[in-house]
C-alpha atoms as a PDB file:
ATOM      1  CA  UNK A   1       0.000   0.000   0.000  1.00  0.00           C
ATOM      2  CA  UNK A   2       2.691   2.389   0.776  1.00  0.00           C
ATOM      3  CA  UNK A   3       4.721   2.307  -2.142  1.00  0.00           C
ATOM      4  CA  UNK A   4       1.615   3.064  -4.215  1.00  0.00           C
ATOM      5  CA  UNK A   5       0.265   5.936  -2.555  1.00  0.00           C
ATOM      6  CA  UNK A   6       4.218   6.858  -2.682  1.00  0.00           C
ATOM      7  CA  UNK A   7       4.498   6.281  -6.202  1.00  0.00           C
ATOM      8  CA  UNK A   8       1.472   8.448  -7.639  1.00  0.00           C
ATOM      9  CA  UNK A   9       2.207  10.947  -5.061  1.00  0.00           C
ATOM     10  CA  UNK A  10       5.632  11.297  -6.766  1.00  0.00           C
ATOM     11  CA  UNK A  11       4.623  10.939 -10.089  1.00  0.00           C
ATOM     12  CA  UNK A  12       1.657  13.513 -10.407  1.00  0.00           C
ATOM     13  CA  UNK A  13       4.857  15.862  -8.554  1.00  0.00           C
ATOM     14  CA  UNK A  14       7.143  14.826 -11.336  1.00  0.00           C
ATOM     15  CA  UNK A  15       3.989  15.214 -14.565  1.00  0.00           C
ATOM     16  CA  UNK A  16       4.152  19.303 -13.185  1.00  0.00           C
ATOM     17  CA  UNK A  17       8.047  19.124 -14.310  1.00  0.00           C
ATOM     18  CA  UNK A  18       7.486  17.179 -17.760  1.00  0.00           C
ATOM     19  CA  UNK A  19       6.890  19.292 -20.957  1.00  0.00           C
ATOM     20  CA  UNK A  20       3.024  18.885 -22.443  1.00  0.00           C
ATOM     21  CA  UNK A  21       4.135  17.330 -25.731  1.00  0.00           C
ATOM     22  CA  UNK A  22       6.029  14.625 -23.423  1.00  0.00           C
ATOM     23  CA  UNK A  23       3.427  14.069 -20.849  1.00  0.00           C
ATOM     24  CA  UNK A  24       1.305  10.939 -22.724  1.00  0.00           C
ATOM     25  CA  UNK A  25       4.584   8.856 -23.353  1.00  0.00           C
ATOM     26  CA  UNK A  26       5.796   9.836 -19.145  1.00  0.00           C
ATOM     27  CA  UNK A  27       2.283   8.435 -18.567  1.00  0.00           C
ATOM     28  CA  UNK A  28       2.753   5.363 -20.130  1.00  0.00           C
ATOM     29  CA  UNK A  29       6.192   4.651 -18.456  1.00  0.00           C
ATOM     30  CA  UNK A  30       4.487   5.527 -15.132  1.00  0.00           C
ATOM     31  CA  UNK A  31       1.678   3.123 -15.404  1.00  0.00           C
ATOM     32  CA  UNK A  32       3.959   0.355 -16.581  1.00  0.00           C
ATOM     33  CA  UNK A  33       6.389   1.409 -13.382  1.00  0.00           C
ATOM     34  CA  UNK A  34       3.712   1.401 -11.227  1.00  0.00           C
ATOM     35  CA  UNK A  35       2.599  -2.075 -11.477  1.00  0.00           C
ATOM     36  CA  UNK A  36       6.348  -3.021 -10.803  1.00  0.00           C
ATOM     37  CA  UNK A  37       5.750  -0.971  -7.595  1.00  0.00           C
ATOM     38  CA  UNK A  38       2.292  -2.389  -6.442  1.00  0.00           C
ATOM     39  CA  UNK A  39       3.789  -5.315  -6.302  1.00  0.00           C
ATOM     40  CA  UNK A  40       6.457  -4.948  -4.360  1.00  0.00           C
ATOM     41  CA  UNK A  41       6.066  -5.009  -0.636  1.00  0.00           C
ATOM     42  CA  UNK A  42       7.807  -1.975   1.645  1.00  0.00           C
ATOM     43  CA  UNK A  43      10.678  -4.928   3.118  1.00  0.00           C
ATOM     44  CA  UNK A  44      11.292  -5.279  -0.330  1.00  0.00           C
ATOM     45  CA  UNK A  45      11.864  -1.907  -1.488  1.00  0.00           C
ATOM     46  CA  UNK A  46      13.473  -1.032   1.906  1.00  0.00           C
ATOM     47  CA  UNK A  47      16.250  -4.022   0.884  1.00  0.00           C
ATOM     48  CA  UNK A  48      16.450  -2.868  -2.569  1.00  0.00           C
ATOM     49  CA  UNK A  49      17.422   0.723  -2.144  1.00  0.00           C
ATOM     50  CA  UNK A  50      19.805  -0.624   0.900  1.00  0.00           C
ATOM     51  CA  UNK A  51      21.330  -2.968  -2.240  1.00  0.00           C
ATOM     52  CA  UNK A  52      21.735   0.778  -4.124  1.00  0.00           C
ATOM     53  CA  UNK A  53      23.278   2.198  -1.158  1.00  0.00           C
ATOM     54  CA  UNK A  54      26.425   0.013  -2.123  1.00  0.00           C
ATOM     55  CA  UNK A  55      26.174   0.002  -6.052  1.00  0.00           C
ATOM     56  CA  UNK A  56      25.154   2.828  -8.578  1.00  0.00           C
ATOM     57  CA  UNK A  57      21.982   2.002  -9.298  1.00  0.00           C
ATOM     58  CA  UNK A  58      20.129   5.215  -9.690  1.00  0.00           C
ATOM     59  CA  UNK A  59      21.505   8.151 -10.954  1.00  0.00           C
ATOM     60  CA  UNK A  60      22.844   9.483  -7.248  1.00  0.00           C
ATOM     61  CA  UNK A  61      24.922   7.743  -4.315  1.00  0.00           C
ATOM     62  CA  UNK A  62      22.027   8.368  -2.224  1.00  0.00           C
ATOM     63  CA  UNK A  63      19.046   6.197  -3.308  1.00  0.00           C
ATOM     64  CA  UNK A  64      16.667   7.134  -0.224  1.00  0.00           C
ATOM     65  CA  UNK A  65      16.723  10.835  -1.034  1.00  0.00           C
ATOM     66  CA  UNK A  66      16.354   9.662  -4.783  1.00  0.00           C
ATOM     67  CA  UNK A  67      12.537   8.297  -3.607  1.00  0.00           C
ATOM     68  CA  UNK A  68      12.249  10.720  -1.317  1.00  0.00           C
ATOM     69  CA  UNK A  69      12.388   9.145   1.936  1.00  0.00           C
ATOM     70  CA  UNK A  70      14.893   8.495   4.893  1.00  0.00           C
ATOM     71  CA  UNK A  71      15.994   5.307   5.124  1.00  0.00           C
ATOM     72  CA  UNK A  72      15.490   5.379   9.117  1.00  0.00           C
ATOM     73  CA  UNK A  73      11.904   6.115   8.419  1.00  0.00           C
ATOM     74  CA  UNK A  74      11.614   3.137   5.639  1.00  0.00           C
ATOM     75  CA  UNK A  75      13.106   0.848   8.067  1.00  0.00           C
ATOM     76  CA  UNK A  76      10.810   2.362  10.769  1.00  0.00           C
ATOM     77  CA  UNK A  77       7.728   0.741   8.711  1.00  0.00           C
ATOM     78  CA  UNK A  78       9.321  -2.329   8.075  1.00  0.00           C
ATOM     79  CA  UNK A  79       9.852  -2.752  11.632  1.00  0.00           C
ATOM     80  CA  UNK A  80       6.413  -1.755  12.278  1.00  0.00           C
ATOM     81  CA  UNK A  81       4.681  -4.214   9.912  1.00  0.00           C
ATOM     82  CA  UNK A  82       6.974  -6.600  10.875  1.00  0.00           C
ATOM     83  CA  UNK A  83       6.174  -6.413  14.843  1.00  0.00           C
ATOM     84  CA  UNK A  84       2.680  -4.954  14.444  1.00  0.00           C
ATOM     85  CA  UNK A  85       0.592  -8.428  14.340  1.00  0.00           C
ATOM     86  CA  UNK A  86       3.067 -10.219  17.021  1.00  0.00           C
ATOM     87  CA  UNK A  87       5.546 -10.438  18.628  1.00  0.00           C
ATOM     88  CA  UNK A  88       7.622 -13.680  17.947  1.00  0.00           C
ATOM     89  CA  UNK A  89      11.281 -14.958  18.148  1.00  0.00           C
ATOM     90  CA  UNK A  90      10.921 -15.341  14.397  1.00  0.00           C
ATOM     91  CA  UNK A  91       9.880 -11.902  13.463  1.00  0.00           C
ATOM     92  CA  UNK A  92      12.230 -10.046  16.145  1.00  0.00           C
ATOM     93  CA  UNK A  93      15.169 -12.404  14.100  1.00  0.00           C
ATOM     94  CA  UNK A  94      14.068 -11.427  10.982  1.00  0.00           C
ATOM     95  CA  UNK A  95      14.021  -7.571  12.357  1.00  0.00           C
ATOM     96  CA  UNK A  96      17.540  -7.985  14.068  1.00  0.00           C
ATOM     97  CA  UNK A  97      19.154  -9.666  10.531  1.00  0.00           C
ATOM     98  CA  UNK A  98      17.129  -6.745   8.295  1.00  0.00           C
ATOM     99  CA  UNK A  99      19.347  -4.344  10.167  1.00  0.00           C
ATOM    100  CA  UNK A 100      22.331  -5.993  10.662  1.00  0.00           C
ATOM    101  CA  UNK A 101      22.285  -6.934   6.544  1.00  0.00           C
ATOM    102  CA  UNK A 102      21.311  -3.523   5.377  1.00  0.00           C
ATOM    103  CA  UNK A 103      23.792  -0.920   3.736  1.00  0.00           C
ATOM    104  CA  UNK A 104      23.300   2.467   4.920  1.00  0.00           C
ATOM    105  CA  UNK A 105      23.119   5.352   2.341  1.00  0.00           C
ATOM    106  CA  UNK A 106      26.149   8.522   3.100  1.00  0.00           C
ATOM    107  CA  UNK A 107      23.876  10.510   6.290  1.00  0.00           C
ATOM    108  CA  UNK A 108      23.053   7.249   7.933  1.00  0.00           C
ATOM    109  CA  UNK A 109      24.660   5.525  10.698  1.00  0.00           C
ATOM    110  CA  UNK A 110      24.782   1.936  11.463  1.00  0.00           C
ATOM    111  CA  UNK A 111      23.621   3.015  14.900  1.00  0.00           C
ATOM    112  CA  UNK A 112      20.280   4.781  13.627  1.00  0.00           C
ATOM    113  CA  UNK A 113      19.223   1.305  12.457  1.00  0.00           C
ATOM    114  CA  UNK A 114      19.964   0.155  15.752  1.00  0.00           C
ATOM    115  CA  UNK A 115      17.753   2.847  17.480  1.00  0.00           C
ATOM    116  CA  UNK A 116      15.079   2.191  15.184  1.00  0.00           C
ATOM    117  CA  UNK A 117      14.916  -1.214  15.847  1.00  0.00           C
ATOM    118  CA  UNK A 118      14.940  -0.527  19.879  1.00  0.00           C
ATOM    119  CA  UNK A 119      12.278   2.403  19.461  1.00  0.00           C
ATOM    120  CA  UNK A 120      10.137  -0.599  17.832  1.00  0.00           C
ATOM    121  CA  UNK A 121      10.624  -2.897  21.097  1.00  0.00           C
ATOM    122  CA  UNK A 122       8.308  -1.516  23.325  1.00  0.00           C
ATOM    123  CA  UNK A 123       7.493  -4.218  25.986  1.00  0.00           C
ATOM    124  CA  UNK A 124      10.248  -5.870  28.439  1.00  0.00           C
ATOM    125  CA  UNK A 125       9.448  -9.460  26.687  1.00  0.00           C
ATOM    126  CA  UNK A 126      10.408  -8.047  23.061  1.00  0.00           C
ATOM    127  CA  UNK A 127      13.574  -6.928  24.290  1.00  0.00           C
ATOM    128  CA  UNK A 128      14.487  -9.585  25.917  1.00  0.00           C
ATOM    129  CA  UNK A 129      13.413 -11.905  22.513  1.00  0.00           C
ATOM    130  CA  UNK A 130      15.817  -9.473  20.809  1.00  0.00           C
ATOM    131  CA  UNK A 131      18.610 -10.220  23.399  1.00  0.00           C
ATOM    132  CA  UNK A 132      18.192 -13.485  23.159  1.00  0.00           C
ATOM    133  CA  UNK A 133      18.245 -14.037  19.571  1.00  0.00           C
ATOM    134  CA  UNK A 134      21.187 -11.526  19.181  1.00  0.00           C
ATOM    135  CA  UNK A 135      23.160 -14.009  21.499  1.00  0.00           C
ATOM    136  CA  UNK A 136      21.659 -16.590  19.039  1.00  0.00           C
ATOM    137  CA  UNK A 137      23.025 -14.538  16.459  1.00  0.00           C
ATOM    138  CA  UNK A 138      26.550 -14.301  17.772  1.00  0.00           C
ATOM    139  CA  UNK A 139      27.119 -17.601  18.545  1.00  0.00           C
ATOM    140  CA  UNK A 140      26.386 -18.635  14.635  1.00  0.00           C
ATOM    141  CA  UNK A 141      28.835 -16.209  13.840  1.00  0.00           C
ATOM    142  CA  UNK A 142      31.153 -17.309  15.677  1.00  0.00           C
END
């Protein structure tokens, strides 16, 4: 849902820009785009701008600013869908490897993520899920 209401939002901003004798083929690329993008879910499009953080994908270094959005607040909604239903070890794991696996654009800090993911823990159990899998997490590394 979000990356549709995103995606005409940003295109009828972007058809003000776009000459009139251009407008009816930037329509037809838009429509054909935004089926790509009504597909997609937000965890998806959250992982593949972080993918374009470390690879020239768009035509800037910064692919959040590209879409218009800060990457802590992307992540903020992943987080949020992702926790919203319930609370389990699986979904605080996924949560904990989203941001530990994601590539932060040039005015991000690994540590953002972090504080994201802790705003998004709001009862003592959740945390202590997240502890515990983090441990989990370590010792796999290891």
């Amino acid at each position: 849902m979000f990356s549709a209401v995103w995606f005409f939002a940003f295109s009828w901003e972007q058809s003000n820009f776009i000459r009139k004798i251009k407008r009816n083929i930037w329509k037809y690329v838009e429509c054909l785009v935004g089926k790509l993008f009504i597909g997609l879910s937000v965890e998806k499009l959250y992982e593949m701008l972080c993918y374009a953080c470390g690879y020239y994908i768009f035509n800037t270094d910064d692919p959040f600013r590209s879409v218009g959005i800060e990457q802590t607040a992307l992540l903020d909604m992943v987080i949020t869908r992702k926790l919203g239903s319930s609370i389990s070890k699986e979904s605080v794991k996924s949560a904990i490897a989203l941001v530990i696996n994601s590539r932060v654009d040039r005015e991000t800090l690994h540590s953002s993520l972090i504080c994201v993911l802790v705003e998004n823990l709001k009862t003592p159990d959740s945390k202590e899920i997240a502890i515990e899998q983090c441990v989990a997490l370590k010792t796999e590394l290891k």
